[in-house]
PDB file of N, CA and C in Angstrom:
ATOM      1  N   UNK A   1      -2.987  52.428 -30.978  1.00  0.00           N
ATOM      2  CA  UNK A   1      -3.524  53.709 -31.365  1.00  0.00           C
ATOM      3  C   UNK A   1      -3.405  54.657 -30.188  1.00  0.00           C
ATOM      4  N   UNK A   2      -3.825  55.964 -30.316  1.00  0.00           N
ATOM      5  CA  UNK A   2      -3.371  57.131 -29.413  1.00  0.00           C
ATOM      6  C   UNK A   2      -2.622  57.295 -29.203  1.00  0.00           C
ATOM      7  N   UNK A   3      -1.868  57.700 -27.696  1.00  0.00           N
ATOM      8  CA  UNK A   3      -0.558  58.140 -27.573  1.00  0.00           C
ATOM      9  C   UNK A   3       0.412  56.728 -27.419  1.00  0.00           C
ATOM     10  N   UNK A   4       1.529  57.151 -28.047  1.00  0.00           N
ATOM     11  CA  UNK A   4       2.888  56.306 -28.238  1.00  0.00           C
ATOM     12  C   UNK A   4       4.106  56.431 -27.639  1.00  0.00           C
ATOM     13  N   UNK A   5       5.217  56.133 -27.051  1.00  0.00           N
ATOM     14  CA  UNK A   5       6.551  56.586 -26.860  1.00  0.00           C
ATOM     15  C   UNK A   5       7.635  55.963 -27.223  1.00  0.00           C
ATOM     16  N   UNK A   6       8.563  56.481 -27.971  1.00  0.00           N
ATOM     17  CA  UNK A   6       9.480  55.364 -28.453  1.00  0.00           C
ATOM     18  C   UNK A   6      10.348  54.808 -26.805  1.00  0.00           C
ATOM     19  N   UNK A   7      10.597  53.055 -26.509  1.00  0.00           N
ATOM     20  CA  UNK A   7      10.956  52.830 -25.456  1.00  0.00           C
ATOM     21  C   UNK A   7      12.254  52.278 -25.939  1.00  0.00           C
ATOM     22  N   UNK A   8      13.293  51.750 -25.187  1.00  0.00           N
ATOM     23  CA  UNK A   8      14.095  50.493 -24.732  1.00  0.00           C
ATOM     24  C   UNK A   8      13.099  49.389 -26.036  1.00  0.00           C
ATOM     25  N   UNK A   9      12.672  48.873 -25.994  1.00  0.00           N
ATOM     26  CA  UNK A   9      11.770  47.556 -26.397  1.00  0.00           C
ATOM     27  C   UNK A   9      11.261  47.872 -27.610  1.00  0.00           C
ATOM     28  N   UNK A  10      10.045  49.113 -28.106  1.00  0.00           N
ATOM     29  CA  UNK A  10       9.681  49.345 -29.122  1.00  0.00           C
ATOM     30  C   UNK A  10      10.292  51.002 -29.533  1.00  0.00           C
ATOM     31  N   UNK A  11      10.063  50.714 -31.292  1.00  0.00           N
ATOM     32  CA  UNK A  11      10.641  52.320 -31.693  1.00  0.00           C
ATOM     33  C   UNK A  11       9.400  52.017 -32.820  1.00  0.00           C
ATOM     34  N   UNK A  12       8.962  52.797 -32.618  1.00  0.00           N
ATOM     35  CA  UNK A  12       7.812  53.290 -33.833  1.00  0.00           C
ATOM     36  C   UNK A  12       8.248  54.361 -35.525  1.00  0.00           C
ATOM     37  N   UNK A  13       8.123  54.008 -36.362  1.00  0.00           N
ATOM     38  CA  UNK A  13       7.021  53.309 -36.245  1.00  0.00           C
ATOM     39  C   UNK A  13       7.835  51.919 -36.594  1.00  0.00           C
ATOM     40  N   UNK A  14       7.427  50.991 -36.779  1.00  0.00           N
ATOM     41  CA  UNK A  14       7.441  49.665 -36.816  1.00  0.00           C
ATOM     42  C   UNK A  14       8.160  48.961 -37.795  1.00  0.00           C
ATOM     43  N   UNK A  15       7.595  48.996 -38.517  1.00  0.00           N
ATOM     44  CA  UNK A  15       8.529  48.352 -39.968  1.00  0.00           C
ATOM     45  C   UNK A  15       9.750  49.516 -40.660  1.00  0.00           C
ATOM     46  N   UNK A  16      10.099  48.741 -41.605  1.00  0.00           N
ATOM     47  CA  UNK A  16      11.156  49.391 -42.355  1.00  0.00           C
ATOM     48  C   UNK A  16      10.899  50.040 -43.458  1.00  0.00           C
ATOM     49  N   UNK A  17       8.982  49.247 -43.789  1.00  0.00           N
ATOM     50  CA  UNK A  17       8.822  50.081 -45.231  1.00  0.00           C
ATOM     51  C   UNK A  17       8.152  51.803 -44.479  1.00  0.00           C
ATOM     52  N   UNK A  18       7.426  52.091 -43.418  1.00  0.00           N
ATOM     53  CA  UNK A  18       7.163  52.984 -42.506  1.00  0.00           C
ATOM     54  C   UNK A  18       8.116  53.670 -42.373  1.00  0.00           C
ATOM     55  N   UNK A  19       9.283  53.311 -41.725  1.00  0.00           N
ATOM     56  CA  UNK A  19      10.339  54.306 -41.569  1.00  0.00           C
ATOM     57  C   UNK A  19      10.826  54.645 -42.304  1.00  0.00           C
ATOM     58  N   UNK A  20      10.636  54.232 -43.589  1.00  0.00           N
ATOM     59  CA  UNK A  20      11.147  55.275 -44.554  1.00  0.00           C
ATOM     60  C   UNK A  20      10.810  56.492 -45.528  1.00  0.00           C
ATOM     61  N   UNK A  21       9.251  56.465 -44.933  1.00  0.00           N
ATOM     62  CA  UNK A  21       8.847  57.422 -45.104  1.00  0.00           C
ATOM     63  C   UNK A  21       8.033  58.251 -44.078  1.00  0.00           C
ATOM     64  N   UNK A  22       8.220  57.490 -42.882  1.00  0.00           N
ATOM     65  CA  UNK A  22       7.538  58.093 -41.755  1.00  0.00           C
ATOM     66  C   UNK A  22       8.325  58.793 -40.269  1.00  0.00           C
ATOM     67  N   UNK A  23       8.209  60.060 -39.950  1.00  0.00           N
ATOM     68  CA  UNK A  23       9.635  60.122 -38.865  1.00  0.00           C
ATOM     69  C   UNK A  23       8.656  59.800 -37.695  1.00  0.00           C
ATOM     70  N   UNK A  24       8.957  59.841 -36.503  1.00  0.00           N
ATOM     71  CA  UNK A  24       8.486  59.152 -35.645  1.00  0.00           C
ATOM     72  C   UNK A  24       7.697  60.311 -34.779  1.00  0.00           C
ATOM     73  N   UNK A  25       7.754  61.445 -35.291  1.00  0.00           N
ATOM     74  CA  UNK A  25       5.973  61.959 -35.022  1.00  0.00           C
ATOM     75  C   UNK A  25       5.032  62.266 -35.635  1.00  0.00           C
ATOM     76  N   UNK A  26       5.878  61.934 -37.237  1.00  0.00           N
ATOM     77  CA  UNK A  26       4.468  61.930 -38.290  1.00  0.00           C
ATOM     78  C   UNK A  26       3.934  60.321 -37.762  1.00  0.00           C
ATOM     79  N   UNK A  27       4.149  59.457 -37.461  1.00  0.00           N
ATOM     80  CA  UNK A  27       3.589  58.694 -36.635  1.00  0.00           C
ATOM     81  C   UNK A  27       2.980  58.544 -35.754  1.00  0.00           C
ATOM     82  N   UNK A  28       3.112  59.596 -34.427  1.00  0.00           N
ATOM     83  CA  UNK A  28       2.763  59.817 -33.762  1.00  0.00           C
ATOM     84  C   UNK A  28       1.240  60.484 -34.033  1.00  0.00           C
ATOM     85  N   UNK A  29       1.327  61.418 -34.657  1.00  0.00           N
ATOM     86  CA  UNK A  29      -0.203  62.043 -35.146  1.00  0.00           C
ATOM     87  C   UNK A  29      -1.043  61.169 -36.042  1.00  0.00           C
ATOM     88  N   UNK A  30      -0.440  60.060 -36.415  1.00  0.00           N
ATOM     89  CA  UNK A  30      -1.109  59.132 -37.151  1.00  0.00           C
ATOM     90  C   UNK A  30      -1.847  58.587 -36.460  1.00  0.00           C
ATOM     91  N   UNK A  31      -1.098  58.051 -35.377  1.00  0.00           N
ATOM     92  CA  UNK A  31      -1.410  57.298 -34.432  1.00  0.00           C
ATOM     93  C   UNK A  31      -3.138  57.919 -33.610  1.00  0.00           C
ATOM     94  N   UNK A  32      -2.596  59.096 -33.127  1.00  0.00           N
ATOM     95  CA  UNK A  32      -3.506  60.054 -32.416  1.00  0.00           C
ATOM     96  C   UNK A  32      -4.770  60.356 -33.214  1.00  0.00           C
ATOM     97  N   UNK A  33      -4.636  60.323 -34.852  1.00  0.00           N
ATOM     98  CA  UNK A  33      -5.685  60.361 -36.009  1.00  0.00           C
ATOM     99  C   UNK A  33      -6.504  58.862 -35.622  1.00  0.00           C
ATOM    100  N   UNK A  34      -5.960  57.485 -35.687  1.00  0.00           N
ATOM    101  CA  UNK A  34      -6.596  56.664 -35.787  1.00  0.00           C
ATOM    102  C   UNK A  34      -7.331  56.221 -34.292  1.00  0.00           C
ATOM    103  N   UNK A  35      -6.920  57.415 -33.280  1.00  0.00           N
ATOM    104  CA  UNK A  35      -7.430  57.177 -32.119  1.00  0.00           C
ATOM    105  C   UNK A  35      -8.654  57.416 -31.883  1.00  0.00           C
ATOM    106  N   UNK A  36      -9.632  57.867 -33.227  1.00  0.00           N
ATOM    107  CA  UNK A  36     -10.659  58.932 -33.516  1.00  0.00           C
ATOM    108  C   UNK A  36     -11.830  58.313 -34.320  1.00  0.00           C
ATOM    109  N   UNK A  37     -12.425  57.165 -33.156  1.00  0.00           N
ATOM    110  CA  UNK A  37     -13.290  56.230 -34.333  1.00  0.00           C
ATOM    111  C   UNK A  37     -14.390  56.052 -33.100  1.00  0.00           C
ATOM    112  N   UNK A  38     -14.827  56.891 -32.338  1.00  0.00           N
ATOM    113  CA  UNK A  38     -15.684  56.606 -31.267  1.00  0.00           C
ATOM    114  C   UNK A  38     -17.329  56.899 -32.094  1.00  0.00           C
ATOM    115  N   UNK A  39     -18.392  55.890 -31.461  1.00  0.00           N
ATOM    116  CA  UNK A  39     -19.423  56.099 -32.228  1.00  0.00           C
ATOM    117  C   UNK A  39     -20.154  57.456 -32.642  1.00  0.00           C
ATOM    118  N   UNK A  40     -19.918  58.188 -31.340  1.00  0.00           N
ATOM    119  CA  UNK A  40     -20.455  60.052 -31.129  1.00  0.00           C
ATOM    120  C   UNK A  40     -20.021  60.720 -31.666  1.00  0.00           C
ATOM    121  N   UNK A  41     -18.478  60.566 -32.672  1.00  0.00           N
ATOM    122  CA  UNK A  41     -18.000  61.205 -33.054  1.00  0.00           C
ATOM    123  C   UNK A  41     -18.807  61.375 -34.571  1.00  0.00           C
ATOM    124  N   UNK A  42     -18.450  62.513 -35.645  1.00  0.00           N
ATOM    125  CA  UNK A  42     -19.357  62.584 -36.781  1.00  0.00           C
ATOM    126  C   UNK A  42     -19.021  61.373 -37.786  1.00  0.00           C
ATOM    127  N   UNK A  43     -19.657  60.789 -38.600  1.00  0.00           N
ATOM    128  CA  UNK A  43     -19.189  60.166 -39.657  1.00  0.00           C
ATOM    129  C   UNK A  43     -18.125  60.040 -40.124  1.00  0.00           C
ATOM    130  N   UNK A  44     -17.604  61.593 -40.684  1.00  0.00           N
ATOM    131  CA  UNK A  44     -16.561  61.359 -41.724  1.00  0.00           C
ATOM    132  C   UNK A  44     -15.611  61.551 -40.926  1.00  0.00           C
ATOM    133  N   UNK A  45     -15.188  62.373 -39.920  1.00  0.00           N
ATOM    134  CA  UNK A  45     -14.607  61.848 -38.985  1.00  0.00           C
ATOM    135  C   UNK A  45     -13.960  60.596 -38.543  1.00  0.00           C
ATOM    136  N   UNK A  46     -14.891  59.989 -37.963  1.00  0.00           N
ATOM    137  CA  UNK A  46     -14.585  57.887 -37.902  1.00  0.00           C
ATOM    138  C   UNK A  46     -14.439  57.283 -38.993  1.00  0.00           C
ATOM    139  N   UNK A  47     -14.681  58.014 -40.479  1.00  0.00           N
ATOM    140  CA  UNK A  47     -13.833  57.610 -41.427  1.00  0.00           C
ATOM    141  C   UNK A  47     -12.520  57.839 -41.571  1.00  0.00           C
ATOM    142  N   UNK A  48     -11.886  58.999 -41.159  1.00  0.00           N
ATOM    143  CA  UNK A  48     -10.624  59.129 -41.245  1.00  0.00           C
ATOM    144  C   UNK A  48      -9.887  58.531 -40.198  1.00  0.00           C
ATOM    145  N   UNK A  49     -10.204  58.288 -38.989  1.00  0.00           N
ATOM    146  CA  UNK A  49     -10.126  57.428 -38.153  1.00  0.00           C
ATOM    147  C   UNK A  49      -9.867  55.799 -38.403  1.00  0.00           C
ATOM    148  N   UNK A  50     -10.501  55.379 -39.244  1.00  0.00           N
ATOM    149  CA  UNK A  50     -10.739  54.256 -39.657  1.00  0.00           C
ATOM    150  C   UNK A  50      -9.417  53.848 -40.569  1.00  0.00           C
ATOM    151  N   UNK A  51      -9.385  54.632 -41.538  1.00  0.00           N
ATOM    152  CA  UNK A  51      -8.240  54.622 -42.597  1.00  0.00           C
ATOM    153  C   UNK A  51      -6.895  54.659 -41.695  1.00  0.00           C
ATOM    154  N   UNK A  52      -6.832  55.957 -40.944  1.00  0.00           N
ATOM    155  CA  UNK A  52      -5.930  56.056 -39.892  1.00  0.00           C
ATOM    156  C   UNK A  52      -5.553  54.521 -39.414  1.00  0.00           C
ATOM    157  N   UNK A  53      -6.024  54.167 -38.700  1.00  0.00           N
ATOM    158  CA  UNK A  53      -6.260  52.575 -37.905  1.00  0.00           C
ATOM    159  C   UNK A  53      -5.170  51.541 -38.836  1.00  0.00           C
ATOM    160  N   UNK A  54      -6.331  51.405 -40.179  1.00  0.00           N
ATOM    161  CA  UNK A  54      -5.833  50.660 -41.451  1.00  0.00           C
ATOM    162  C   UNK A  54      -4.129  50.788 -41.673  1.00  0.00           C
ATOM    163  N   UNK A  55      -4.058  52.150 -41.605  1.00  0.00           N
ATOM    164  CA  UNK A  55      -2.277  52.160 -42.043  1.00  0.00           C
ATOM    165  C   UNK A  55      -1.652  51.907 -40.808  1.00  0.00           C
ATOM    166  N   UNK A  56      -2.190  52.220 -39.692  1.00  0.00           N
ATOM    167  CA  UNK A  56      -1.062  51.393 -38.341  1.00  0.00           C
ATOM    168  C   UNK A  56      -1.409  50.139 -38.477  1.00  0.00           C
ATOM    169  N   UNK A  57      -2.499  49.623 -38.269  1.00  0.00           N
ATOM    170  CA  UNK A  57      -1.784  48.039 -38.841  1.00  0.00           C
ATOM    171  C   UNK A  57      -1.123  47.397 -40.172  1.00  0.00           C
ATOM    172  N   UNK A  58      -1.429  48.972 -41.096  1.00  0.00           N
ATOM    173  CA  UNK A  58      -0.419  47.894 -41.903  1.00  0.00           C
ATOM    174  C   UNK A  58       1.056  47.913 -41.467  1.00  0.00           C
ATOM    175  N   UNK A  59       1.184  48.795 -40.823  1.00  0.00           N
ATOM    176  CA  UNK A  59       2.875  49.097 -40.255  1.00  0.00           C
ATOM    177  C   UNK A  59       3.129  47.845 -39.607  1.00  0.00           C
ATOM    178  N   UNK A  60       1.991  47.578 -38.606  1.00  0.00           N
ATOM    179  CA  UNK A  60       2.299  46.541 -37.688  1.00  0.00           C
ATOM    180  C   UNK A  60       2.736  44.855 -38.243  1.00  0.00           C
ATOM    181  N   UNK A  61       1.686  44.852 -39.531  1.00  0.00           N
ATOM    182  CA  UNK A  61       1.782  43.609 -40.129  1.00  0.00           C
ATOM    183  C   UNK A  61       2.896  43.291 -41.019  1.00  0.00           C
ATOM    184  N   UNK A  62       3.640  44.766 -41.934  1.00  0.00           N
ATOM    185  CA  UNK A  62       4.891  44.439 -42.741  1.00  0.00           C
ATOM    186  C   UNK A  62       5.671  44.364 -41.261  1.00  0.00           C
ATOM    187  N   UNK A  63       5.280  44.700 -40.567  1.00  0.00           N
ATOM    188  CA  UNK A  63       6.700  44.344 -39.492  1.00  0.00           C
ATOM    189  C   UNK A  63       7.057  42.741 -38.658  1.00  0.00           C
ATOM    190  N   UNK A  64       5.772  42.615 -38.545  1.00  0.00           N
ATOM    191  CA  UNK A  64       5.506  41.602 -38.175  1.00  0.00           C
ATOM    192  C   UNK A  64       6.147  40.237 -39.747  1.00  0.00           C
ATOM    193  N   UNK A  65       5.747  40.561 -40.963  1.00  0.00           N
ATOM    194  CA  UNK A  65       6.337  39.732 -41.842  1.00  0.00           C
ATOM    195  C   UNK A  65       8.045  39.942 -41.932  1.00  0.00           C
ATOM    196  N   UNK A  66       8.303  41.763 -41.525  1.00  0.00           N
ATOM    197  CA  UNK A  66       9.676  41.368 -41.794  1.00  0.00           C
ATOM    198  C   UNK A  66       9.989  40.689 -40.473  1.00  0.00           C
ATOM    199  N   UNK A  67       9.602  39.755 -39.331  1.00  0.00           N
ATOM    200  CA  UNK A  67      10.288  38.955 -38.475  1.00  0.00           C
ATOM    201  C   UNK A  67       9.610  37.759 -38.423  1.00  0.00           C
ATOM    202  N   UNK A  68       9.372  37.400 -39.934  1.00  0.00           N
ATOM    203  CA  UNK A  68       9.147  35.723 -40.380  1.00  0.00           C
ATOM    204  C   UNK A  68       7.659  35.531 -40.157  1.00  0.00           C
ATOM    205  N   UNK A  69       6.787  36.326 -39.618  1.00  0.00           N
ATOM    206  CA  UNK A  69       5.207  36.172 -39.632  1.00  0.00           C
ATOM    207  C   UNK A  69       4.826  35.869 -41.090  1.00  0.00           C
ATOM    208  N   UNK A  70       3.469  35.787 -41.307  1.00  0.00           N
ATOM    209  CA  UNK A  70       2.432  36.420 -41.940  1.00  0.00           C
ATOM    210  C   UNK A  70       1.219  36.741 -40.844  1.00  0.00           C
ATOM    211  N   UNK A  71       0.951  37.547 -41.534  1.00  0.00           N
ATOM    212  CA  UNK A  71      -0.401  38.433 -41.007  1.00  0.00           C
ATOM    213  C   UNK A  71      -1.261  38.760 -41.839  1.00  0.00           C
ATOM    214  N   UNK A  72      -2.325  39.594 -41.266  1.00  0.00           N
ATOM    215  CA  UNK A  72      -3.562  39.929 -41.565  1.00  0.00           C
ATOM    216  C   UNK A  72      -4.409  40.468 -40.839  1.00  0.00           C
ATOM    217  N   UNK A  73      -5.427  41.172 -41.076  1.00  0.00           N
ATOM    218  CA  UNK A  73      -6.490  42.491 -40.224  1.00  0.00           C
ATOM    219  C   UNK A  73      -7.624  41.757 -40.640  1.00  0.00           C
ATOM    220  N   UNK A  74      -8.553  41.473 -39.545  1.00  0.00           N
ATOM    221  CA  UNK A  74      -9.858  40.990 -39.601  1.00  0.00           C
ATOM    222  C   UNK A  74     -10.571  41.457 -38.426  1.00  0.00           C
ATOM    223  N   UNK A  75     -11.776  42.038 -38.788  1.00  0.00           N
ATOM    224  CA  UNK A  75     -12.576  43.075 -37.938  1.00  0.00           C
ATOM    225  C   UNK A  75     -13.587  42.226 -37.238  1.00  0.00           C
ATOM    226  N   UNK A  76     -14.066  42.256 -36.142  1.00  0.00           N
ATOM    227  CA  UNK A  76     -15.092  41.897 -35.291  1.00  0.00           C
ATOM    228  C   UNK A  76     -16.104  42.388 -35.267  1.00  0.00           C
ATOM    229  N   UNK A  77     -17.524  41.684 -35.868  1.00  0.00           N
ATOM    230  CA  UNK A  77     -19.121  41.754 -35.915  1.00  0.00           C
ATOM    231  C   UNK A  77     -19.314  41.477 -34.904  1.00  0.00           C
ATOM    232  N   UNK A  78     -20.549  42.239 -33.997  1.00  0.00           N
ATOM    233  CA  UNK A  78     -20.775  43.808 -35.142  1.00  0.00           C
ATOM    234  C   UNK A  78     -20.096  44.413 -34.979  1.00  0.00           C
ATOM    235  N   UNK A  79     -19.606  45.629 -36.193  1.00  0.00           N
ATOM    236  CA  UNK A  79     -18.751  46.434 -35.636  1.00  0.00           C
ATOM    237  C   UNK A  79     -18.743  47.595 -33.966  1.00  0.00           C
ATOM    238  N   UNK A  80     -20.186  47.369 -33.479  1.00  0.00           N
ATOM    239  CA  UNK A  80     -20.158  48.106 -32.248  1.00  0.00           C
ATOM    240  C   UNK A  80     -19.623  47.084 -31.308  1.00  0.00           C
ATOM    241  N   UNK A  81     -19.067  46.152 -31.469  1.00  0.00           N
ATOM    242  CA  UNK A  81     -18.741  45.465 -30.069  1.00  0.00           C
ATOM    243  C   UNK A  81     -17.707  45.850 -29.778  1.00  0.00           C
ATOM    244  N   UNK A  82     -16.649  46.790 -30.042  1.00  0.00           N
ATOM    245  CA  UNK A  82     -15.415  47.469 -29.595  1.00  0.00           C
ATOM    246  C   UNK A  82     -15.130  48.898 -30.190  1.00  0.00           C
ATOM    247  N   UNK A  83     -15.379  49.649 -29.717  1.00  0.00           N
ATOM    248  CA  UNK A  83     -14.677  50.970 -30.495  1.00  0.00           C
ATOM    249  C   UNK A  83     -13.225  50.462 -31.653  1.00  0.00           C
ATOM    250  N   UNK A  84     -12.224  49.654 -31.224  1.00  0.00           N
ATOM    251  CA  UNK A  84     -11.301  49.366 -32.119  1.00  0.00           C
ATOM    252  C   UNK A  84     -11.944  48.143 -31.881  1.00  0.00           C
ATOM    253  N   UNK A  85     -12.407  47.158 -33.285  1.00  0.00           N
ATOM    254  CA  UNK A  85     -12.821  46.199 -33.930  1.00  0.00           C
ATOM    255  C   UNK A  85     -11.791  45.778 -34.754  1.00  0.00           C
ATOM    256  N   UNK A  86     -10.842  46.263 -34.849  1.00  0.00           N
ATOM    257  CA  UNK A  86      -9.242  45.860 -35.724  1.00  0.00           C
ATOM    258  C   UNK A  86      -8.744  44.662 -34.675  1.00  0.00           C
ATOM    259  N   UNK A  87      -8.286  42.960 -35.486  1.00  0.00           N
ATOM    260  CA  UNK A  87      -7.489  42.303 -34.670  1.00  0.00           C
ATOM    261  C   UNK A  87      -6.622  42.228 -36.385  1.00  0.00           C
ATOM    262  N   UNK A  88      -5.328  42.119 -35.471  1.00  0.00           N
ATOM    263  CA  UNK A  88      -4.307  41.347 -36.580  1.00  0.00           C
ATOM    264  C   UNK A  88      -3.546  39.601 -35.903  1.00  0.00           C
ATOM    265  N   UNK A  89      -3.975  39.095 -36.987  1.00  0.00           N
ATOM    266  CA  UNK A  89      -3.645  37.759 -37.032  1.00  0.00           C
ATOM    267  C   UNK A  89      -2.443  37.397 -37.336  1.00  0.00           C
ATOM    268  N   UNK A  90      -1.571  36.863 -36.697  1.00  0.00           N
ATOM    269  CA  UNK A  90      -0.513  36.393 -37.460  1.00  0.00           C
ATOM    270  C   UNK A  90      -0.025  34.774 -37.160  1.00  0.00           C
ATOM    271  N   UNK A  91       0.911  34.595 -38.301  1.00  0.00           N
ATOM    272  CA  UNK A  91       1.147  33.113 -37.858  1.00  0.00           C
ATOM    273  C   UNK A  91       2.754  32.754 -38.083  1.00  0.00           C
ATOM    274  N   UNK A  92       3.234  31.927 -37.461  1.00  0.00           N
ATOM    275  CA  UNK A  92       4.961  31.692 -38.088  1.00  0.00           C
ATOM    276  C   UNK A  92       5.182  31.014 -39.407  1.00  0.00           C
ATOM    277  N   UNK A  93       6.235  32.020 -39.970  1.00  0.00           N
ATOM    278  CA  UNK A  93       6.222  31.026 -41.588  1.00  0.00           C
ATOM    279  C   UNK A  93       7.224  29.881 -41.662  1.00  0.00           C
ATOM    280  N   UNK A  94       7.765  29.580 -40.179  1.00  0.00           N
ATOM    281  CA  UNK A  94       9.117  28.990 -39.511  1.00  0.00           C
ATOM    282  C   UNK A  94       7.842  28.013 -38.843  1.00  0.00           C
ATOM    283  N   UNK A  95       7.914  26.642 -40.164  1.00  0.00           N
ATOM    284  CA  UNK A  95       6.903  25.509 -40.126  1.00  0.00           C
ATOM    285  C   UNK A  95       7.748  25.064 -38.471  1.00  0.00           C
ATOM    286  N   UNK A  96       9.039  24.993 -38.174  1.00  0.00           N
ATOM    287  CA  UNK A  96       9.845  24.390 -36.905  1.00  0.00           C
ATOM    288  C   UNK A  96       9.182  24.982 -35.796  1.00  0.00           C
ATOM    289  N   UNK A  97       8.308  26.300 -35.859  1.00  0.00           N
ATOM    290  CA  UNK A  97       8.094  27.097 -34.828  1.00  0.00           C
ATOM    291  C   UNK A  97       6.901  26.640 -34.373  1.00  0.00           C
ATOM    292  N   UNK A  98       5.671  26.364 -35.481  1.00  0.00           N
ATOM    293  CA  UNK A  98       4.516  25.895 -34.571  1.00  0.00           C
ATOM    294  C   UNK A  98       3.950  24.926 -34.076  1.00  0.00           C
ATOM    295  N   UNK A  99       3.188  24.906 -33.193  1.00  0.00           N
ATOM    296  CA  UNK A  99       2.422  24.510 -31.961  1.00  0.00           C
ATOM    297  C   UNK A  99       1.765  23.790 -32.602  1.00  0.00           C
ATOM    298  N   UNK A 100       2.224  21.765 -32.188  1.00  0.00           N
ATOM    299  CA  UNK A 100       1.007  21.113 -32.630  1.00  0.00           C
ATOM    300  C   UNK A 100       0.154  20.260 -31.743  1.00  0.00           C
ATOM    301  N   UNK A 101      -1.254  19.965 -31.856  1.00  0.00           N
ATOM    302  CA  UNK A 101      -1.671  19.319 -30.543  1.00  0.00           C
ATOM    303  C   UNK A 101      -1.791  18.128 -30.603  1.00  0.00           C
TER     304      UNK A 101
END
């Protein structure tokens, strides 16, 4: 969330279903929208913030599936223990890939 730059390594936004309807500074203000979830801020505010948040990870997670993941967004109680309380989970669907103990 907040500010972004497309590098060498990453190009935003992320997935393929995103880039096709997203250019890479309507992303950018997306980004800068979901940067906007601090407790002081007003309500509806950190609601749009919130939603904001929601659609960058979903970018993050179809992207993450289109390179053989699955994923998922699961938030951390209480929600005050982090201004961003968003983790995404993912796991390999490439049974050869994981880690057994």
């Amino acid at each position: 969330y907040g500010f972004i730059q497309n590098t060498v390594k990453a190009t935003f936004p992320r997935s393929q279903k995103f880039k096709s309807v997203l250019s890479f500074k309507e992303h950018m203000v997306l980004c800068r929208f979901a940067d906007q979830t601090a407790v002081q801020l007003p309500p509806e505010r950190r609601m749009i913030g919130k939603k904001c948040m929601g659609l960058v990870d979903l970018d993050r997670i179809w992207s993450a599936e289109e390179h053989g993941y699955t994923a998922y967004v699961s938030s951390m109680e209480p929600e005050s223990c982090s201004p961003k309380n968003n983790l995404i989970v993912g796991s390999s669907s490439d049974r050869s890939l994981r880690v057994t103990a």
